[in-house]
PDB file of N, CA and C in Angstrom:
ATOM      1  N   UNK A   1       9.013  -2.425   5.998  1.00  0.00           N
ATOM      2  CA  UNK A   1       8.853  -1.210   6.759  1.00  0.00           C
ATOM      3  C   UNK A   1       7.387  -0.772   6.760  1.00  0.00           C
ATOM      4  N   UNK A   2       6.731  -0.868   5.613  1.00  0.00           N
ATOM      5  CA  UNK A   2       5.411  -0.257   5.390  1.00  0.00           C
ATOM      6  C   UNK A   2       4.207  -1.445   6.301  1.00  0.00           C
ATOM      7  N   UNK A   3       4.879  -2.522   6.762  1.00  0.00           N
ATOM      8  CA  UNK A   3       3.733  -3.331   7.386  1.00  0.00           C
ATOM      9  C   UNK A   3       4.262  -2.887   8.686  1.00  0.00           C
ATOM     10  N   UNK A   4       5.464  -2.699   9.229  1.00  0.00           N
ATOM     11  CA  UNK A   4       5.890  -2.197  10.671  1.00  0.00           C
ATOM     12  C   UNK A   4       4.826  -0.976  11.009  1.00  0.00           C
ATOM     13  N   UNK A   5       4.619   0.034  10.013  1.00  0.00           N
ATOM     14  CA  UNK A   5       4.764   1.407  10.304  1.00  0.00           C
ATOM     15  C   UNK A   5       2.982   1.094  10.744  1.00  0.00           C
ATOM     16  N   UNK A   6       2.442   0.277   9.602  1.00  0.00           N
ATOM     17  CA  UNK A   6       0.959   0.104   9.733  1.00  0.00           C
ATOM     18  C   UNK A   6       0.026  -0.589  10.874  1.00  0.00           C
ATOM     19  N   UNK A   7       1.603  -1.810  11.339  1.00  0.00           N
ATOM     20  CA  UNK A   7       0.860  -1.805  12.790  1.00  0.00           C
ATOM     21  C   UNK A   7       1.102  -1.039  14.135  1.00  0.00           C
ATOM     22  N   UNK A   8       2.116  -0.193  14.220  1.00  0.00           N
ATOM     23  CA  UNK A   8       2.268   0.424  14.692  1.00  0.00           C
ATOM     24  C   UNK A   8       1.233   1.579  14.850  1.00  0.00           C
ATOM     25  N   UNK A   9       0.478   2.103  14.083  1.00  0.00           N
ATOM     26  CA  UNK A   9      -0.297   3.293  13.475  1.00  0.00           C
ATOM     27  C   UNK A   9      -1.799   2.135  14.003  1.00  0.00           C
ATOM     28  N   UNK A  10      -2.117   1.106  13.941  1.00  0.00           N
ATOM     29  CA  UNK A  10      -2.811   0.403  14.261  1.00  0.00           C
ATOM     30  C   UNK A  10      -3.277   0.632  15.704  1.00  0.00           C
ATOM     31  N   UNK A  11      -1.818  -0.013  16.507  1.00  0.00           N
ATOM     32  CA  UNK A  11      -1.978  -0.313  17.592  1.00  0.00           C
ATOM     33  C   UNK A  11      -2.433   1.214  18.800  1.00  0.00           C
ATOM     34  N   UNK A  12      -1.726   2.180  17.567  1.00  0.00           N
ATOM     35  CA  UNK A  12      -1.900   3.649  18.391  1.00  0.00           C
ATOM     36  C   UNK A  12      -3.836   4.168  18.202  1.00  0.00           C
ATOM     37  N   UNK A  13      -3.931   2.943  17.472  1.00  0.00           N
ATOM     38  CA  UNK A  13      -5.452   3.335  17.427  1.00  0.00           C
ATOM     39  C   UNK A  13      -5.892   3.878  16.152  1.00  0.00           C
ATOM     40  N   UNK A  14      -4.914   4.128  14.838  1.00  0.00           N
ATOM     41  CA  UNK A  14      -5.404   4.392  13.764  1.00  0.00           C
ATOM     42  C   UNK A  14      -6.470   3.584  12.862  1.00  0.00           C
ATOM     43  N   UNK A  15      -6.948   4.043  11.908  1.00  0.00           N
ATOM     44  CA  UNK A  15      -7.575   3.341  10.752  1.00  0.00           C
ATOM     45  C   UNK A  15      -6.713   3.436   9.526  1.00  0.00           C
ATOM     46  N   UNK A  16      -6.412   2.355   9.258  1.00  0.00           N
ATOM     47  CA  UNK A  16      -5.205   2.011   8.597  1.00  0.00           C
ATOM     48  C   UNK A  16      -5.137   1.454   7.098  1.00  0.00           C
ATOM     49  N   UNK A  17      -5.404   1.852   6.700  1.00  0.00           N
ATOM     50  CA  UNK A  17      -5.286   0.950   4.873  1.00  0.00           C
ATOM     51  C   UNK A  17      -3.681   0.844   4.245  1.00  0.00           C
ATOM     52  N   UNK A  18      -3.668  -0.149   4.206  1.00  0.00           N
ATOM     53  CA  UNK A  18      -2.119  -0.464   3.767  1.00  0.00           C
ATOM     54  C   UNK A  18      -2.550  -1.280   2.463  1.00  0.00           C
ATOM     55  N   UNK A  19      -1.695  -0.771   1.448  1.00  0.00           N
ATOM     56  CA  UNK A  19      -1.589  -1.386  -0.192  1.00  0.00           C
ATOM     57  C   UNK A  19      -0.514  -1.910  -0.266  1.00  0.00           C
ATOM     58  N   UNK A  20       0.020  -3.277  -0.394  1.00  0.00           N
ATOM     59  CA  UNK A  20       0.886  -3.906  -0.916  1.00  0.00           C
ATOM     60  C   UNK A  20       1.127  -5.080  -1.824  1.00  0.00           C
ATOM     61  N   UNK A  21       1.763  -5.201  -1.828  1.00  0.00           N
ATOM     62  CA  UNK A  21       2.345  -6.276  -3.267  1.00  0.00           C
ATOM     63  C   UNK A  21       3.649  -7.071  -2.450  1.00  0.00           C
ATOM     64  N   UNK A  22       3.408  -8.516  -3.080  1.00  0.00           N
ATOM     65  CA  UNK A  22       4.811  -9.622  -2.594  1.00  0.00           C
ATOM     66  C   UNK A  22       5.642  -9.276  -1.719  1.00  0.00           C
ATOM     67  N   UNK A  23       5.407  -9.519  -0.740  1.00  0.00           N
ATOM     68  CA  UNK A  23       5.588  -9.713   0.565  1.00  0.00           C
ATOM     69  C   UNK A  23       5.002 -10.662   1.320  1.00  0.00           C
ATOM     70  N   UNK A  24       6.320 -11.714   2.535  1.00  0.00           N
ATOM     71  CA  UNK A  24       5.650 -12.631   3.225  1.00  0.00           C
ATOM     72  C   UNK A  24       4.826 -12.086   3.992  1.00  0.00           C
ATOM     73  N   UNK A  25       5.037 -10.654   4.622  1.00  0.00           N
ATOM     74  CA  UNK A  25       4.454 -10.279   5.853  1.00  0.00           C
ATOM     75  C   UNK A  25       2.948 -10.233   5.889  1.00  0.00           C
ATOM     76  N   UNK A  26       2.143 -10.356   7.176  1.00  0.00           N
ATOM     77  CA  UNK A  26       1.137 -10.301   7.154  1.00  0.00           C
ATOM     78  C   UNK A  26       0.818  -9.536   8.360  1.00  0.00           C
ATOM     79  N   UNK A  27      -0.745  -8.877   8.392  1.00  0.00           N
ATOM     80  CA  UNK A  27      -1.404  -8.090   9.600  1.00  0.00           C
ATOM     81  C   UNK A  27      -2.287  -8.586   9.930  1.00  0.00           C
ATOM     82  N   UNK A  28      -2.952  -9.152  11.460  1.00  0.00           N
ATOM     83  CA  UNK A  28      -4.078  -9.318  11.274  1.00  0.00           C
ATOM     84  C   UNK A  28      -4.446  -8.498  12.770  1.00  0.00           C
ATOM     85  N   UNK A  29      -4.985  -7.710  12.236  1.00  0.00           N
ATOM     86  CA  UNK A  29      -5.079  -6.550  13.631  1.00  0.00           C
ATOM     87  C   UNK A  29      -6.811  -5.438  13.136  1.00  0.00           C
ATOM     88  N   UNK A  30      -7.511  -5.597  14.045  1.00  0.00           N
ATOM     89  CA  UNK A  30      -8.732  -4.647  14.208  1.00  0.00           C
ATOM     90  C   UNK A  30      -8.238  -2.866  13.267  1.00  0.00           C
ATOM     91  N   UNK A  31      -9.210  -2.386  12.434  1.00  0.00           N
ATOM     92  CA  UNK A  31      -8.825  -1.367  11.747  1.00  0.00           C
ATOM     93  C   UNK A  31      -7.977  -1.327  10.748  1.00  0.00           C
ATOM     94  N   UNK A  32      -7.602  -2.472  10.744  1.00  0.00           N
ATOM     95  CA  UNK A  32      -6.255  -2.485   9.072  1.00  0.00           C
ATOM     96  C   UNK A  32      -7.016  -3.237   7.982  1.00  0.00           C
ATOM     97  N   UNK A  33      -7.145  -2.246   6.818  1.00  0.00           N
ATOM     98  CA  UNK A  33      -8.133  -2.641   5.918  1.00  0.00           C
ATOM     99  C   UNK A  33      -6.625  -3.267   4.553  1.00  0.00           C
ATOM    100  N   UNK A  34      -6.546  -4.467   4.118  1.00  0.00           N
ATOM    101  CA  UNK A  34      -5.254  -4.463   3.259  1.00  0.00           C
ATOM    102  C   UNK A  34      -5.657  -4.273   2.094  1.00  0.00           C
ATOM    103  N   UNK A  35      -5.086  -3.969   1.028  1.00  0.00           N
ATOM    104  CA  UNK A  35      -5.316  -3.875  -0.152  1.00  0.00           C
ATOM    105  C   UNK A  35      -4.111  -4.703  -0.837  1.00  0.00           C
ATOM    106  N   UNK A  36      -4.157  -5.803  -1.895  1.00  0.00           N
ATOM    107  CA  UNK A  36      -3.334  -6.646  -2.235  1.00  0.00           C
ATOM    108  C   UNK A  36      -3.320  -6.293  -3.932  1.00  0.00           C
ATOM    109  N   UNK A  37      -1.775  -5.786  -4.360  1.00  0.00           N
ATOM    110  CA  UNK A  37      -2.169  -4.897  -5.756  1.00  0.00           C
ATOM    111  C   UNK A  37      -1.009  -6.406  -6.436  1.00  0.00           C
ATOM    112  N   UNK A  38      -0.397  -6.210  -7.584  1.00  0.00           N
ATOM    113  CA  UNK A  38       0.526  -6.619  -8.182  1.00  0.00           C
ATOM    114  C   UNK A  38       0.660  -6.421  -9.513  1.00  0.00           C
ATOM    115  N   UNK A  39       0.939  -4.502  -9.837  1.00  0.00           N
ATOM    116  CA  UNK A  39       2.148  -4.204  -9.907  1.00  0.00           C
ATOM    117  C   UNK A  39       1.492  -2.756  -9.197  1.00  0.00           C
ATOM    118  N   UNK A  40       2.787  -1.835 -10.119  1.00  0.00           N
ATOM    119  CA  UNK A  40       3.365  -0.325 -10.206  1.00  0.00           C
ATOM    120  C   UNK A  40       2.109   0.590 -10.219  1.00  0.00           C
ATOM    121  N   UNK A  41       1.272   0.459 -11.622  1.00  0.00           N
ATOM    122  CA  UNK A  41       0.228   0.867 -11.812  1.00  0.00           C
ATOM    123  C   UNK A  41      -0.948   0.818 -10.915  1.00  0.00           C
ATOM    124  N   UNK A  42      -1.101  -0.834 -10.558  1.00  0.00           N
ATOM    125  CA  UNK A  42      -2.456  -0.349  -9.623  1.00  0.00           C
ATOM    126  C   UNK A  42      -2.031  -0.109  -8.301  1.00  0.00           C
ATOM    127  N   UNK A  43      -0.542  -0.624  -8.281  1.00  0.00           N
ATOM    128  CA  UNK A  43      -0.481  -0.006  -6.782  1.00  0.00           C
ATOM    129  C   UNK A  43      -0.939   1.694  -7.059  1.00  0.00           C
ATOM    130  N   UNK A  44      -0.646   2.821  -7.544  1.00  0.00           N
ATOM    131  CA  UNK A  44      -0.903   4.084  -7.757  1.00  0.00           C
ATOM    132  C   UNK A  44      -1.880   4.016  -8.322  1.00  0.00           C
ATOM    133  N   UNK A  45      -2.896   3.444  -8.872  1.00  0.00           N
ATOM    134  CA  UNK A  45      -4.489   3.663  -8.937  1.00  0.00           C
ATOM    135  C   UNK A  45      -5.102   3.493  -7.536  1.00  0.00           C
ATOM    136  N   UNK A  46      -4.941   2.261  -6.723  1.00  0.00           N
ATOM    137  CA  UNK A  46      -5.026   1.857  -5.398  1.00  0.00           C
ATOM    138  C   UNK A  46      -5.004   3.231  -4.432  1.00  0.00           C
ATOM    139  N   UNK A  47      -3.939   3.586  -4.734  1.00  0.00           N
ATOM    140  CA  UNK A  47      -3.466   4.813  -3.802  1.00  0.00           C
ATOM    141  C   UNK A  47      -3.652   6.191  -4.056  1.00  0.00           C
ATOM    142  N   UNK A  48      -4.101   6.715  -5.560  1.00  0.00           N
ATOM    143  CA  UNK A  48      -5.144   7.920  -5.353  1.00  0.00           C
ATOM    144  C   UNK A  48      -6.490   7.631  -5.452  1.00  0.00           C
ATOM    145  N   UNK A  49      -6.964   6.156  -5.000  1.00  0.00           N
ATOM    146  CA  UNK A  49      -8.537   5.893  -5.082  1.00  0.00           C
ATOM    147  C   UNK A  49      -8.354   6.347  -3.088  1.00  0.00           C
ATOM    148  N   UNK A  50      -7.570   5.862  -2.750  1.00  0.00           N
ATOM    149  CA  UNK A  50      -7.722   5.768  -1.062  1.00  0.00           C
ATOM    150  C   UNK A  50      -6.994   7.053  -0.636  1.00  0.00           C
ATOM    151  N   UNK A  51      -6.166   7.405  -1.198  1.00  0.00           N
ATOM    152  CA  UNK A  51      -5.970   8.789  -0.561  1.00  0.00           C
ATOM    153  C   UNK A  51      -6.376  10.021  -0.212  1.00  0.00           C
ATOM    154  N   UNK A  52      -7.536   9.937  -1.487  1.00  0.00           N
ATOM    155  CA  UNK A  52      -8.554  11.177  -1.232  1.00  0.00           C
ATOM    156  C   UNK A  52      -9.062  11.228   0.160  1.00  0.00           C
ATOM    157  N   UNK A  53      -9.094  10.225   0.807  1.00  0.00           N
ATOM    158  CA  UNK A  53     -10.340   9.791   1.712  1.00  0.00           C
ATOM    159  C   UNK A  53      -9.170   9.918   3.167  1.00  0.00           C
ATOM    160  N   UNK A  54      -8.339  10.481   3.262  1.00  0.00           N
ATOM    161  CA  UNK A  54      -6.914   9.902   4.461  1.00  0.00           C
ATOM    162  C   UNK A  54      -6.492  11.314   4.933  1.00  0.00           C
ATOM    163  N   UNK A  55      -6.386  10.986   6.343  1.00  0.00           N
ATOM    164  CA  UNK A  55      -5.999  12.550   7.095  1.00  0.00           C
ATOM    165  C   UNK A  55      -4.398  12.232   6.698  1.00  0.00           C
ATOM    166  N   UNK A  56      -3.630  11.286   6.967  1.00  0.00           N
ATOM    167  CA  UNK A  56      -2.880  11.146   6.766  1.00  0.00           C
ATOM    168  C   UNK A  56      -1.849   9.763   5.911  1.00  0.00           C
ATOM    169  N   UNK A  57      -0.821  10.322   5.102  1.00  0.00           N
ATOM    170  CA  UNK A  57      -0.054   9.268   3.875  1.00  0.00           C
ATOM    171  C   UNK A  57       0.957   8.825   4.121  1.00  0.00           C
ATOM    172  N   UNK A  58       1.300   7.402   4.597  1.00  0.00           N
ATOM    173  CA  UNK A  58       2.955   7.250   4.690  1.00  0.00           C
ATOM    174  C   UNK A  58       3.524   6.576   3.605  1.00  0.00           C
ATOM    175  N   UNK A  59       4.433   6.524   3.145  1.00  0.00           N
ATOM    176  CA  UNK A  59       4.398   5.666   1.500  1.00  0.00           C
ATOM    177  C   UNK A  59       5.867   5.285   1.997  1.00  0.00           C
ATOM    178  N   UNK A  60       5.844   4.170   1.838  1.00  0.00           N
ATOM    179  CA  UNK A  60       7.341   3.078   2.019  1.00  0.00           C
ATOM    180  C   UNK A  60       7.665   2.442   0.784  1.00  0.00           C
ATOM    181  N   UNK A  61       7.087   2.460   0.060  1.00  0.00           N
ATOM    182  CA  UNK A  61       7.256   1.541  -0.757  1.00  0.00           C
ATOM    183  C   UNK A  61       8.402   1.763  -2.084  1.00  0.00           C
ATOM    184  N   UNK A  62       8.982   0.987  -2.249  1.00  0.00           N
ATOM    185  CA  UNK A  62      10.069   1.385  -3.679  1.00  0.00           C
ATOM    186  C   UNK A  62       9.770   0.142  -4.873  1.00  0.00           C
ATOM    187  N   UNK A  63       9.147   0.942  -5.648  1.00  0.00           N
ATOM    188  CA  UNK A  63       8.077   0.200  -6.471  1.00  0.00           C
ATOM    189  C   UNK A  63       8.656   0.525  -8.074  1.00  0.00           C
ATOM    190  N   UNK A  64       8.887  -0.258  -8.735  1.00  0.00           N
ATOM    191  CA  UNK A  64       9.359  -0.219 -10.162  1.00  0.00           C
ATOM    192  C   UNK A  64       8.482  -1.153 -11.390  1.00  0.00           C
ATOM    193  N   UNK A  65       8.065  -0.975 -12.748  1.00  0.00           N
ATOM    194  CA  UNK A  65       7.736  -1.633 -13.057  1.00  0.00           C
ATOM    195  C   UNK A  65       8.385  -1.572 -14.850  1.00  0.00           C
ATOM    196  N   UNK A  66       8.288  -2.322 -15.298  1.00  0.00           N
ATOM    197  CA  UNK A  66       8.933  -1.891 -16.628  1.00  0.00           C
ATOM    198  C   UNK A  66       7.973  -2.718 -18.232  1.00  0.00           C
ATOM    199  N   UNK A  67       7.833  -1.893 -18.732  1.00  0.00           N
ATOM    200  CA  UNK A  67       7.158  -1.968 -19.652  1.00  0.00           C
ATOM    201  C   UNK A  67       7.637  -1.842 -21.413  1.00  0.00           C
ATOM    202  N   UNK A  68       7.951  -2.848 -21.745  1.00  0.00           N
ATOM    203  CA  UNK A  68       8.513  -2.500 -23.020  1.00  0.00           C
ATOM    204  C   UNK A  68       7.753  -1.779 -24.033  1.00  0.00           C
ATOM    205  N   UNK A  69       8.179  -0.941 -24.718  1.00  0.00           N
ATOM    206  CA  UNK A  69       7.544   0.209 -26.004  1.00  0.00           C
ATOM    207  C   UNK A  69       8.141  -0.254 -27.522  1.00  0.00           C
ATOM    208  N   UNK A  70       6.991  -1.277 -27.982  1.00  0.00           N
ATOM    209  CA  UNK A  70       6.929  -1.531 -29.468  1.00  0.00           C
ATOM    210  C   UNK A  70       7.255  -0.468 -30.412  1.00  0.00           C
ATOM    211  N   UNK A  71       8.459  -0.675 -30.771  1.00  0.00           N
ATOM    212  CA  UNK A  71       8.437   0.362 -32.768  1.00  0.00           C
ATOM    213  C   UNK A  71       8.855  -0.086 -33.697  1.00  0.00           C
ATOM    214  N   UNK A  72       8.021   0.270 -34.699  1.00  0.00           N
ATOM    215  CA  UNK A  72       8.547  -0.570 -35.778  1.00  0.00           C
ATOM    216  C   UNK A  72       8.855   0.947 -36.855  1.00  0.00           C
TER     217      UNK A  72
END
């Protein structure tokens, strides 16, 4: 959905930064800047480094990551 929405937003003439992770899909379209993360974390470092900078945010993504917590 989040590569649909981005060329769509493209083609209407936006400037477009799309962040994703594993996925076949690809863009290759004038104004779409990609950002290629893999995982949870930098996807959301990724995305309040670029958001500051954005009139507007669409977020598609359903993103999980899991981290085990050592105790002894």
């Amino acid at each position: 959905m989040g590569f649909s929405l981005a060329k769509a937003s493209a083609q209407l003439g936006a400037e477009v930064t799309i962040i994703y992770s594993l996925v076949k899909e690809t863009i290759e379209k004038k104004g779409v800047r990609k950002i290629p993360v893999t995982s949870a974390e930098e996807m959301l470092n990724k995305s309040l480094k670029y958001f500051r900078k954005c009139d507007v945010l669409i977020m598609a993504a359903a993103v999980s990551d899991y981290k085990a917590v050592l105790q002894f």
